[in-house]
N, C-alpha and C. Protein backbone atom coordinates (compact mmCIF):
# COMPACT_ATOMS: atom_id res chain seq x y z
N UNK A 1 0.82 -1.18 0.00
CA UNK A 1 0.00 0.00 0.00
C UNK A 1 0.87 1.23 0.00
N UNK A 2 0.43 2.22 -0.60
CA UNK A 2 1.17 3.72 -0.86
C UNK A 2 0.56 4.34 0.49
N UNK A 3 1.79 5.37 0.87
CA UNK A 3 1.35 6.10 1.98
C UNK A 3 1.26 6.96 1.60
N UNK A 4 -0.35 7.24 2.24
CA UNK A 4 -1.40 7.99 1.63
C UNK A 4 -1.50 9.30 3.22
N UNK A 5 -1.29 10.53 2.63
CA UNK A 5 -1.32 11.10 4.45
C UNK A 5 -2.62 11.11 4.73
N UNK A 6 -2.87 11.47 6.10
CA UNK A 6 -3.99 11.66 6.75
C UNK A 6 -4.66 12.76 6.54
N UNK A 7 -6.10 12.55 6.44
CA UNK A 7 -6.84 13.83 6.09
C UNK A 7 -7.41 14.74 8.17
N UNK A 8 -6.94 15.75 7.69
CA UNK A 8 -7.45 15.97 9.47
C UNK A 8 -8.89 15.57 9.85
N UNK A 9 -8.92 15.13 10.96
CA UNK A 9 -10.28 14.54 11.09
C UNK A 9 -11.14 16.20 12.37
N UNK A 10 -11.93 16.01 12.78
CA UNK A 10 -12.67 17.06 13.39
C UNK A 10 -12.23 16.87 14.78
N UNK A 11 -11.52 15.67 15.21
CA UNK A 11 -11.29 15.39 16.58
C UNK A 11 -10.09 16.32 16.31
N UNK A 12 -8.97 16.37 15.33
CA UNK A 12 -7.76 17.14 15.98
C UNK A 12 -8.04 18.45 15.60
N UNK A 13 -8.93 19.28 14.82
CA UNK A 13 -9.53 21.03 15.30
C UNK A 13 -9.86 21.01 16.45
N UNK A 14 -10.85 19.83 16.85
CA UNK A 14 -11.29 20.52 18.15
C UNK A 14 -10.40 19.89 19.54
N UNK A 15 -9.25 19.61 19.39
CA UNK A 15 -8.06 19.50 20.47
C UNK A 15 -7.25 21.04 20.14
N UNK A 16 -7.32 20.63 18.90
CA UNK A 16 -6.46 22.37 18.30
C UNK A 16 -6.79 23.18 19.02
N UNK A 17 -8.52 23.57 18.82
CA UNK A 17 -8.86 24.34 19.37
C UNK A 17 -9.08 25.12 20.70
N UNK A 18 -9.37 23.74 21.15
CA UNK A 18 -9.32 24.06 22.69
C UNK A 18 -8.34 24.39 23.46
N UNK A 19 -7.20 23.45 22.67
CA UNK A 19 -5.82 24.13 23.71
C UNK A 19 -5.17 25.22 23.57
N UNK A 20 -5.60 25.78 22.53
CA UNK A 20 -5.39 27.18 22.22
C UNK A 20 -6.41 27.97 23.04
N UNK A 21 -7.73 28.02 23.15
CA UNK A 21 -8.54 28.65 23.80
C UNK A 21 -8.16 28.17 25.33
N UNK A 22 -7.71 27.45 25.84
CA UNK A 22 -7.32 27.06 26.92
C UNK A 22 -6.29 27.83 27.65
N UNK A 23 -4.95 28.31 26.79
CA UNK A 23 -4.06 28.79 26.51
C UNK A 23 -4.21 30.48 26.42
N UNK A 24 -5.13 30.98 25.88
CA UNK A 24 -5.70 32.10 25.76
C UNK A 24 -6.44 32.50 27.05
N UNK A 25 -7.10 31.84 27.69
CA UNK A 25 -7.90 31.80 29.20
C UNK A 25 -6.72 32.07 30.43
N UNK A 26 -6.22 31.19 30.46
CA UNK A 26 -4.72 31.30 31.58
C UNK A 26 -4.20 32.56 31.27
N UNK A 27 -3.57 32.92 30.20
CA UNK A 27 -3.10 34.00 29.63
C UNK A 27 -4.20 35.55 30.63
N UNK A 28 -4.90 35.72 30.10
CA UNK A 28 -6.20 35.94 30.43
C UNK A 28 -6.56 36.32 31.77
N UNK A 29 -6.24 35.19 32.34
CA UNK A 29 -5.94 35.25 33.91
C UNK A 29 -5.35 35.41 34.70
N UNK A 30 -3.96 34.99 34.48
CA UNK A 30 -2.43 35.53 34.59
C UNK A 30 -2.01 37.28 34.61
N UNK A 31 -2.93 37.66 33.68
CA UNK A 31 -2.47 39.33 33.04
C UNK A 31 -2.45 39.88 34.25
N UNK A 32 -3.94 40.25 35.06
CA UNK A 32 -4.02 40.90 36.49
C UNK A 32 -2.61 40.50 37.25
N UNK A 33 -2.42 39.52 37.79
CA UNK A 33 -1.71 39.24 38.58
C UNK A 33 -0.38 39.44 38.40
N UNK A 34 0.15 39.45 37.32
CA UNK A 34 1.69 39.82 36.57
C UNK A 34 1.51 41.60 36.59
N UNK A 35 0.88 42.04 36.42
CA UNK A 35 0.70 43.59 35.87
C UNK A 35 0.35 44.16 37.41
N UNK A 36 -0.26 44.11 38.62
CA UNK A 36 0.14 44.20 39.80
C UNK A 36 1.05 44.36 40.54
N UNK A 37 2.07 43.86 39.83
CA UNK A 37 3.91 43.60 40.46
C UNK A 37 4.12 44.56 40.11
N UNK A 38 3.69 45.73 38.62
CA UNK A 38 4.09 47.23 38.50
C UNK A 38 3.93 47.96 39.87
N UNK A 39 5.05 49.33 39.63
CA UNK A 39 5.06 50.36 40.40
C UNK A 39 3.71 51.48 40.07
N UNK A 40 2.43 51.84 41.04
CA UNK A 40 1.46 52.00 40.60
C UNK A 40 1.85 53.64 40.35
N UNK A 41 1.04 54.67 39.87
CA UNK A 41 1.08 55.58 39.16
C UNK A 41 1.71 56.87 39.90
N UNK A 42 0.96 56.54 41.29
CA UNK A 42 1.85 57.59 42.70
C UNK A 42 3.61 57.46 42.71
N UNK A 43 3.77 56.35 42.67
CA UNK A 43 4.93 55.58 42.59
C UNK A 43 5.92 56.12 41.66
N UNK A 44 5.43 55.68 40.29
CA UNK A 44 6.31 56.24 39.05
C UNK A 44 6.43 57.42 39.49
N UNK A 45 5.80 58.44 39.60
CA UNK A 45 5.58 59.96 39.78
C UNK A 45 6.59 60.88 40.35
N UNK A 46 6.79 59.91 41.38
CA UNK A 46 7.78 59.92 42.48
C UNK A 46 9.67 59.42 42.27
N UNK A 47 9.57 58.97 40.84
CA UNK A 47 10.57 58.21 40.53
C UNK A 47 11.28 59.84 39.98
N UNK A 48 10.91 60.54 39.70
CA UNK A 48 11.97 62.02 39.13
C UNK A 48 11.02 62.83 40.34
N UNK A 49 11.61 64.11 40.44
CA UNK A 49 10.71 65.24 40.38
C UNK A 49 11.60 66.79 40.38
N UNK A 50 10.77 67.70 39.21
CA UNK A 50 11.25 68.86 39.04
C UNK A 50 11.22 70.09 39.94
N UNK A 51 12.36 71.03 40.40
CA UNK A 51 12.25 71.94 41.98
C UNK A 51 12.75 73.03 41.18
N UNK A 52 11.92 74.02 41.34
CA UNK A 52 12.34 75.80 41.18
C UNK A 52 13.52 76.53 42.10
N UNK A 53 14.39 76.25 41.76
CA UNK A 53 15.56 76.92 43.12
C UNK A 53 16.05 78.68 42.57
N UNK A 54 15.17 79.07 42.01
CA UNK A 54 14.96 80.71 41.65
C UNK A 54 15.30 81.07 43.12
N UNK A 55 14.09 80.41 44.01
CA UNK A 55 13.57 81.21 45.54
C UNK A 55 15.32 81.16 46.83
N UNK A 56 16.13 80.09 46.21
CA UNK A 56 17.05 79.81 46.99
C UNK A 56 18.49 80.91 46.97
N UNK A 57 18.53 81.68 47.81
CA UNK A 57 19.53 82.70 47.71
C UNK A 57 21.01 81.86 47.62
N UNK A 58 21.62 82.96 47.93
CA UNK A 58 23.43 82.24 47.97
C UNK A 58 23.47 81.98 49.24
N UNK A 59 23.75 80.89 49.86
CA UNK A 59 24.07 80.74 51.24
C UNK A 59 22.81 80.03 52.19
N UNK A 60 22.01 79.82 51.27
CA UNK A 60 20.46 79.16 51.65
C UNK A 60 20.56 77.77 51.09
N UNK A 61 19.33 77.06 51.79
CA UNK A 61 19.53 75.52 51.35
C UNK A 61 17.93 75.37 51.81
N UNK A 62 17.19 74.04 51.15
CA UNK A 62 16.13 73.92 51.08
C UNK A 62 16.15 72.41 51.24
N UNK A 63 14.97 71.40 51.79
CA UNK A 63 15.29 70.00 51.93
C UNK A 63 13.69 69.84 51.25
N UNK A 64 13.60 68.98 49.88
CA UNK A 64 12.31 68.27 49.31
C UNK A 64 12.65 67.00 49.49
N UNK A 65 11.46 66.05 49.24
CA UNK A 65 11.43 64.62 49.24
C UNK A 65 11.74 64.36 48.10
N UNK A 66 12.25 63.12 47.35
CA UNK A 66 12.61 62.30 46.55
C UNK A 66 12.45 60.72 46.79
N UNK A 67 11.70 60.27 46.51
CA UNK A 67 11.51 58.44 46.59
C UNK A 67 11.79 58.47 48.28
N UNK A 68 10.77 59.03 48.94
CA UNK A 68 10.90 59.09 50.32
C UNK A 68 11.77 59.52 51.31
N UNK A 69 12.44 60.20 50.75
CA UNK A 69 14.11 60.35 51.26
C UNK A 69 13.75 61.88 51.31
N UNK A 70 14.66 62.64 51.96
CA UNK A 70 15.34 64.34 52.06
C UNK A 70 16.22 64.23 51.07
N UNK A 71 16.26 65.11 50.24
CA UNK A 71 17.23 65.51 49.53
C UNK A 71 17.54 67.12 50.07
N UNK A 72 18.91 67.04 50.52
CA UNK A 72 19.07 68.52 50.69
C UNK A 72 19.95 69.64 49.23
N UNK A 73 19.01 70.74 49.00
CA UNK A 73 20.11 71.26 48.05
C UNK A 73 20.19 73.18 48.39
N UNK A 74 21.62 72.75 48.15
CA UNK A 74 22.16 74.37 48.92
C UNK A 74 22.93 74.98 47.58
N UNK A 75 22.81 76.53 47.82
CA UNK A 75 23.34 77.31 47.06
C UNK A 75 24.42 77.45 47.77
N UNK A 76 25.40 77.08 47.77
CA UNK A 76 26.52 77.59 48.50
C UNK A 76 27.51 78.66 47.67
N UNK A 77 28.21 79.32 49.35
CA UNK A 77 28.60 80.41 49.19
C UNK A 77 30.00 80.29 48.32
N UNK A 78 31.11 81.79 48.37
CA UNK A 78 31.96 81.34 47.37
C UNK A 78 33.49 80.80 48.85
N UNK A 79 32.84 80.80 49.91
CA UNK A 79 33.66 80.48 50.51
C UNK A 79 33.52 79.37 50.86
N UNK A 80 32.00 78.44 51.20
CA UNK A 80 32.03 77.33 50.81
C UNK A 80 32.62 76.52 50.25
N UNK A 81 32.27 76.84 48.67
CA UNK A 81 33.18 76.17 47.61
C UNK A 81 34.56 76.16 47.95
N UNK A 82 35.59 77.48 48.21
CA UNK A 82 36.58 77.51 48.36
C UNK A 82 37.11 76.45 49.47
N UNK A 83 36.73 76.52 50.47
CA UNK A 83 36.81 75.30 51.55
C UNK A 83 36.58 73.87 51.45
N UNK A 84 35.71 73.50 50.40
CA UNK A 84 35.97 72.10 50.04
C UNK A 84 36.52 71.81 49.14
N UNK A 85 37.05 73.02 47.90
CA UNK A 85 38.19 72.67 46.99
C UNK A 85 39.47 72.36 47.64
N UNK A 86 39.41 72.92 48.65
CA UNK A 86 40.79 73.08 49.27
C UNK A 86 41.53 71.91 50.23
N UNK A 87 40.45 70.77 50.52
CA UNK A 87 40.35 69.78 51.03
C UNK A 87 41.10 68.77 50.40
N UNK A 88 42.61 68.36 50.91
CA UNK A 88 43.32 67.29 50.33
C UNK A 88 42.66 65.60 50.55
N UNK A 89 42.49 65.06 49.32
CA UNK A 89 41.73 63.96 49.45
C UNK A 89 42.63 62.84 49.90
N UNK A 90 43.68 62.99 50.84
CA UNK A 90 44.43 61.79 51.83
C UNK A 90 43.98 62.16 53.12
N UNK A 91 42.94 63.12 53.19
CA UNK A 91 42.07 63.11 54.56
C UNK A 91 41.31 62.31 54.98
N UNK A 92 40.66 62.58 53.52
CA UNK A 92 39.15 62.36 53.36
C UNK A 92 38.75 60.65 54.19
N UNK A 93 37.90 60.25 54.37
CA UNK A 93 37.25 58.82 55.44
C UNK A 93 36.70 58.04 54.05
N UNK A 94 35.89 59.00 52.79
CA UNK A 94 35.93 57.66 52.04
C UNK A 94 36.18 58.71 50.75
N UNK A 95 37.23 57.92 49.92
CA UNK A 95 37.81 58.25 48.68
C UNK A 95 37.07 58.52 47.47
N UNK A 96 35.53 57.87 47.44
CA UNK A 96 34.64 58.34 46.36
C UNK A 96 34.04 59.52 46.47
N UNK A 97 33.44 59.86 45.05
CA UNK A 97 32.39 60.67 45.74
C UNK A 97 31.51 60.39 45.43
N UNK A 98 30.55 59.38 45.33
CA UNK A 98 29.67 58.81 45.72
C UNK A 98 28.75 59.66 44.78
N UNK A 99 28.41 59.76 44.04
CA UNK A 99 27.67 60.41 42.73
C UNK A 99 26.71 59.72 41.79
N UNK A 100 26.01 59.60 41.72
CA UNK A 100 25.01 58.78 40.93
C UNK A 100 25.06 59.39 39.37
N UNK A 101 25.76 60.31 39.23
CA UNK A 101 25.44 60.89 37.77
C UNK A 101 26.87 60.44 37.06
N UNK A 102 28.03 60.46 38.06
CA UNK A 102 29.50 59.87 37.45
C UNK A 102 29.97 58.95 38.58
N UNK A 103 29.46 57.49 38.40
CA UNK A 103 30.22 56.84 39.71
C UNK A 103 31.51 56.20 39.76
N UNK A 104 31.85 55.98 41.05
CA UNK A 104 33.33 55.87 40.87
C UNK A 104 34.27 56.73 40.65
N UNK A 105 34.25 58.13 41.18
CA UNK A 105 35.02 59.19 40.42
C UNK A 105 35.86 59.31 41.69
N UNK A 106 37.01 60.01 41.61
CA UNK A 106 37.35 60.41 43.34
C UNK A 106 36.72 61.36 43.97
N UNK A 107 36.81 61.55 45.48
CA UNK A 107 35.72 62.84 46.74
C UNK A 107 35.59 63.96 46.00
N UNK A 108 36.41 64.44 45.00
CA UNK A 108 36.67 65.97 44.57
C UNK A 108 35.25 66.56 44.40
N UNK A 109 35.38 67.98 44.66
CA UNK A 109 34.68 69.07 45.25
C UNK A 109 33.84 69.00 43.29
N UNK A 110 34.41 68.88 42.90
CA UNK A 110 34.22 69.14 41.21
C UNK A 110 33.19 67.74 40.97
N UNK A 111 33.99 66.59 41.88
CA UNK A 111 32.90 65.42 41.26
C UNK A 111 31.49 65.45 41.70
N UNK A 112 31.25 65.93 42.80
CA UNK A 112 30.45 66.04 43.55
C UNK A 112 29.01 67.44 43.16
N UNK A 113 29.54 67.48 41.79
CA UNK A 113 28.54 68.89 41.68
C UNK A 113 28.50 68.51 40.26
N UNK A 114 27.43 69.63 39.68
CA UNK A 114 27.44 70.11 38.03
C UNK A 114 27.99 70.75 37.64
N UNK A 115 29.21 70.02 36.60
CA UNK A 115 29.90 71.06 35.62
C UNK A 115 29.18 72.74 35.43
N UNK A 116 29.92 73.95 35.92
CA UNK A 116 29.62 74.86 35.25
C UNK A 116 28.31 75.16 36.28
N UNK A 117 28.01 74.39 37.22
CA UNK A 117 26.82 75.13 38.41
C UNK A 117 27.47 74.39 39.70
N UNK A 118 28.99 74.44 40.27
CA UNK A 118 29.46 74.54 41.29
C UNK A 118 28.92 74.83 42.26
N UNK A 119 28.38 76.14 42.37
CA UNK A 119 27.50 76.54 43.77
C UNK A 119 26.25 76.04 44.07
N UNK A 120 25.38 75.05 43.45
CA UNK A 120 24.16 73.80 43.73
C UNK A 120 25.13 72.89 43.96
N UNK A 121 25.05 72.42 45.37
CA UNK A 121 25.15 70.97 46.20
C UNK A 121 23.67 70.07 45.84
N UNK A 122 23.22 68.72 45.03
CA UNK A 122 22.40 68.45 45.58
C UNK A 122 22.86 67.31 46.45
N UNK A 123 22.18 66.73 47.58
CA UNK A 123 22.90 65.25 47.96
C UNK A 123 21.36 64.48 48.40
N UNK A 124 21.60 63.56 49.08
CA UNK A 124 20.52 62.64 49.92
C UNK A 124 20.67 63.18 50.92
N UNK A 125 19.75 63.41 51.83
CA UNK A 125 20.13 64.17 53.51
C UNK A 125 20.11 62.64 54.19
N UNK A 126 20.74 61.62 53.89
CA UNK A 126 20.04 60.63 54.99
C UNK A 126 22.03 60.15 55.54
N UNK A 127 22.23 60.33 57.02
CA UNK A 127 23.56 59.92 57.12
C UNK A 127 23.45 58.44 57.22
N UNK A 128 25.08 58.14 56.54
CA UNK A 128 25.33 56.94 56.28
C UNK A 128 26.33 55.62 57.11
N UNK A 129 25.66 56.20 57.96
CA UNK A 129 26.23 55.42 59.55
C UNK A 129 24.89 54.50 60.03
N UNK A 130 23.59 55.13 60.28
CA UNK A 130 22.53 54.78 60.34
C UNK A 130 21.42 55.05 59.89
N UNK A 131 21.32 56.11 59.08
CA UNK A 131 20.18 56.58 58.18
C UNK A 131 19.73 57.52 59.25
N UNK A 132 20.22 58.52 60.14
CA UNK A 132 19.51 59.80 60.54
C UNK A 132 19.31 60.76 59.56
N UNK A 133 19.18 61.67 59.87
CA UNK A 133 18.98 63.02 58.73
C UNK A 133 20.11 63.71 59.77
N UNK A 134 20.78 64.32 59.21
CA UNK A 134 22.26 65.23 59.47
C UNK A 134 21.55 66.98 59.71
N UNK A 135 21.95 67.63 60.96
CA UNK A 135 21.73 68.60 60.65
C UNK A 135 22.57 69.76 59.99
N UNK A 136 21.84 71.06 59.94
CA UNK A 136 22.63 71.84 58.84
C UNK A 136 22.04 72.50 57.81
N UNK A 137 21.00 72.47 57.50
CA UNK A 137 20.24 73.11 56.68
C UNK A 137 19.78 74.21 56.78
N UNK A 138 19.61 74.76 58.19
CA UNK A 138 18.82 76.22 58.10
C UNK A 138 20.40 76.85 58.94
N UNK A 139 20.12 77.80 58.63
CA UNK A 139 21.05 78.82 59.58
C UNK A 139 20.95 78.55 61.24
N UNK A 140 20.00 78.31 61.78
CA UNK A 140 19.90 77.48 63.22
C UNK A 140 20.66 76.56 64.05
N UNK A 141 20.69 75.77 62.36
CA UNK A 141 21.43 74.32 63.07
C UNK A 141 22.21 74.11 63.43
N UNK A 142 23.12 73.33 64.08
CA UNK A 142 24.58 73.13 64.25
C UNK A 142 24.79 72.14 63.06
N UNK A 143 26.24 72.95 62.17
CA UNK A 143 26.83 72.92 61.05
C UNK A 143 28.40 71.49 61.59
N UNK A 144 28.34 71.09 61.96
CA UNK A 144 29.72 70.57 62.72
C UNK A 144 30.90 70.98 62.52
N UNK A 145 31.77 70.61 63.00
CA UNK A 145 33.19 71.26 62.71
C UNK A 145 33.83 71.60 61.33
N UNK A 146 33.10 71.32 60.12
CA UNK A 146 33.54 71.52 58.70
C UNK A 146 32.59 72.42 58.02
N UNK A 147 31.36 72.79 58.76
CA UNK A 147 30.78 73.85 58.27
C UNK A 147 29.99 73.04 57.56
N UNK A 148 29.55 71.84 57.14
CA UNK A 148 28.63 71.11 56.03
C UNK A 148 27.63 71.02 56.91
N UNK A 149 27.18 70.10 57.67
CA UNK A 149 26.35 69.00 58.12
C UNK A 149 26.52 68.30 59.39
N UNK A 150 26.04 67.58 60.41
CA UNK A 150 26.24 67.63 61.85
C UNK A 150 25.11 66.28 61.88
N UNK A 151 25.69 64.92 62.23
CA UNK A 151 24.73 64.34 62.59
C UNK A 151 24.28 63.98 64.18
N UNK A 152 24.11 64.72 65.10
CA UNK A 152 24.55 64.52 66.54
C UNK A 152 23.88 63.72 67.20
N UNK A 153 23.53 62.23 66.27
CA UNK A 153 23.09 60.93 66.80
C UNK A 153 24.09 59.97 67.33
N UNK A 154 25.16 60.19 66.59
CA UNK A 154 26.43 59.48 67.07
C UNK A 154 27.34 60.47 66.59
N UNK A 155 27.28 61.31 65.93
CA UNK A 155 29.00 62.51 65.79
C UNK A 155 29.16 62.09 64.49
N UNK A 156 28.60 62.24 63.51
CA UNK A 156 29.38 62.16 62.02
C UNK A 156 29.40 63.51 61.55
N UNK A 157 30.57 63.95 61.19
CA UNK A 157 30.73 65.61 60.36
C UNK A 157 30.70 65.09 59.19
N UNK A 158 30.08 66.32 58.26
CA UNK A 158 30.31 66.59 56.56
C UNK A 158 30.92 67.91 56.52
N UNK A 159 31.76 68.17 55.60
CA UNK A 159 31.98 69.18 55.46
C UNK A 159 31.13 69.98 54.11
N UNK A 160 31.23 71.08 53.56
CA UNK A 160 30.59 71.38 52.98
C UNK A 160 30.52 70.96 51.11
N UNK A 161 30.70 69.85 50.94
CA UNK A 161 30.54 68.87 50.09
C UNK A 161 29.54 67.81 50.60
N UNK A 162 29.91 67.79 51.33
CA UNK A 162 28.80 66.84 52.10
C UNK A 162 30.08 65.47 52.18
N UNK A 163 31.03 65.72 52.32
CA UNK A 163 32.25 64.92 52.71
C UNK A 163 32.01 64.13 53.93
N UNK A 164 31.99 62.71 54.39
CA UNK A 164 32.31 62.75 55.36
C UNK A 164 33.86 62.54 56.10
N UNK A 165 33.70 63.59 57.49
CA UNK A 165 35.35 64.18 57.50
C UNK A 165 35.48 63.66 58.97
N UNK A 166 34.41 63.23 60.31
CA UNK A 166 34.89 62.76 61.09
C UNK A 166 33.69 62.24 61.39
N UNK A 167 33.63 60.97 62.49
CA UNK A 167 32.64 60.33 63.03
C UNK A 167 32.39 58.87 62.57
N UNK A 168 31.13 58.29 62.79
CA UNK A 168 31.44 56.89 62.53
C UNK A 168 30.85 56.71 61.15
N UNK A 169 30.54 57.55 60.19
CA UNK A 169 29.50 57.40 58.73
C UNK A 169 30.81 56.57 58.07
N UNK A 170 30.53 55.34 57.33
CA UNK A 170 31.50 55.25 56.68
C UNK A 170 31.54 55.90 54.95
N UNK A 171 30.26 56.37 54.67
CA UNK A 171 30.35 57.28 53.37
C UNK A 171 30.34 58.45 53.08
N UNK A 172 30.53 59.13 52.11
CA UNK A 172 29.83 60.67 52.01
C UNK A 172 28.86 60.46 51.98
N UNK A 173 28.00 61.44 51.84
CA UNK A 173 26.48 61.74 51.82
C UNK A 173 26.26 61.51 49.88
N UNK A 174 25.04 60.71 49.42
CA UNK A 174 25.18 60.44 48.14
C UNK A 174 24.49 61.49 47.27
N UNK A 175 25.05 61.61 46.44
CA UNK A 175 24.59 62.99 45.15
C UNK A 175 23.58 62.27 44.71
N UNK A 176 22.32 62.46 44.69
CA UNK A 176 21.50 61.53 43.50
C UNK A 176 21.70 61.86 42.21
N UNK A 177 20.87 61.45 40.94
CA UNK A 177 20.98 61.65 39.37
C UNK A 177 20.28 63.21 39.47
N UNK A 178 20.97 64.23 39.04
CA UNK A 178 20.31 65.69 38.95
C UNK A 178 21.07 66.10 37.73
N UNK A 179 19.83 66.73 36.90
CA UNK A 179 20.23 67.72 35.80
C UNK A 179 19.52 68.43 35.71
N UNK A 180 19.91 69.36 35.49
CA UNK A 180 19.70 71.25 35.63
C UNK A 180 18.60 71.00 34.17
N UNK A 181 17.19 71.59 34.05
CA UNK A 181 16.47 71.58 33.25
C UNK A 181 16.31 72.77 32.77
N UNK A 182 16.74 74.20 33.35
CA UNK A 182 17.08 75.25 32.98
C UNK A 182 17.86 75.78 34.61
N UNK A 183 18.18 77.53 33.47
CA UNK A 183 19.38 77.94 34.69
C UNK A 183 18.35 78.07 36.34
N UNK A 184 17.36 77.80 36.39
CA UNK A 184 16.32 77.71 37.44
C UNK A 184 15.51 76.87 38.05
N UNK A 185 15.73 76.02 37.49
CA UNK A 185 15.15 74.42 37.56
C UNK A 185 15.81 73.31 37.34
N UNK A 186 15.86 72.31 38.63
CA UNK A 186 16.55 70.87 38.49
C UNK A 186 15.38 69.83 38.23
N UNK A 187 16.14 68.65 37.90
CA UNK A 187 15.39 67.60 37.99
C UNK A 187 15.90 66.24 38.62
N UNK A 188 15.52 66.20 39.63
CA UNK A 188 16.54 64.84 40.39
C UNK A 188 15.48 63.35 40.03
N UNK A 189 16.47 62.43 40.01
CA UNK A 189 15.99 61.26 39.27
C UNK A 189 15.93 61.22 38.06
């Protein structure tokens, strides 16, 4: 006998069929529960956000939230700057500067900022010994011995880089991702 192929019979459409529609159902059902695991819309929102620092004089500093956190950002003065340029980095407690926009760079006063907008510090306000918030932000506070930042939960100094220069933090304070969206507006994240 010649082999003759098989003509499809109605039993294998309707296996076809079903396990495809079967397949399509799970699918179907699955979607909710996979698409849930997203970050919901508050969330994303929260993943950047844009700040007007028009209102921030020279020598003023302001603290907004970012993904739950303080971010502190200061206009610093020109003596500021001058004082943490001037800072030899065989002092320094940790050798990076801890930058999210160039990582891995060394502490320098330069890595730690935006090309060409030197006088905006932004950083994370959260110290990195135990996650307090460091004081230093308003003219009030106690600034610690470097003039930056003061965490007086256990004694960590920043200097005005947000260096850390004595105490038990073993990091600097971290720069998040910030770019200047005009000469008046940042955008961190």
């Amino acid at each position: 006998m010649a082999d003759v192929a098989e003509e499809p019979k109605r039993r294998d459409f309707l296996v076809i069929a079903g396990g495809t529609m079967a397949a399509v159902g799970a699918a179907s059902l699955l979607w909710p529960f996979v698409q849930q695991m997203n970050p919901d819309a508050s969330a994303q929102a929260l993943s950047s956000v844009e700040i007007d620092i028009t209102p921030i004089k020279t020598g003023q500093a302001i603290t907004v939230l970012w993904r739950g956190k303080p971010v502190f950002i200061r206009n610093r003065t020109n003596e500021e700057i001058e004082a943490a340029k001037a800072v030899e980095l065989a002092v320094l407690v940790d050798p990076l500067a801890r930058n999210d926009n160039d990582p891995g760079l060394p502490a320098t006063d330069a890595n730690r900022t935006v090309a060409g907008k030197e006088n905006w510090l932004v950083l994370v306000g959260v110290c990195t010994h135990l996650g307090c918030i460091p004081k230093g932000q308003s003219m009030a506070d106690t600034k610690g011995e470097f003039d930056g930042w003061f965490c007086p939960c256990h004694g960590s100094h920043y200097d005005t880089s947000g260096r850390i220069r004595k105490g038990p933090a073993p990091q600097n304070l971290e720069v998040p991702p910030v770019t200047f969206v005009s000469d008046t507006k940042i955008k961190i994240g």
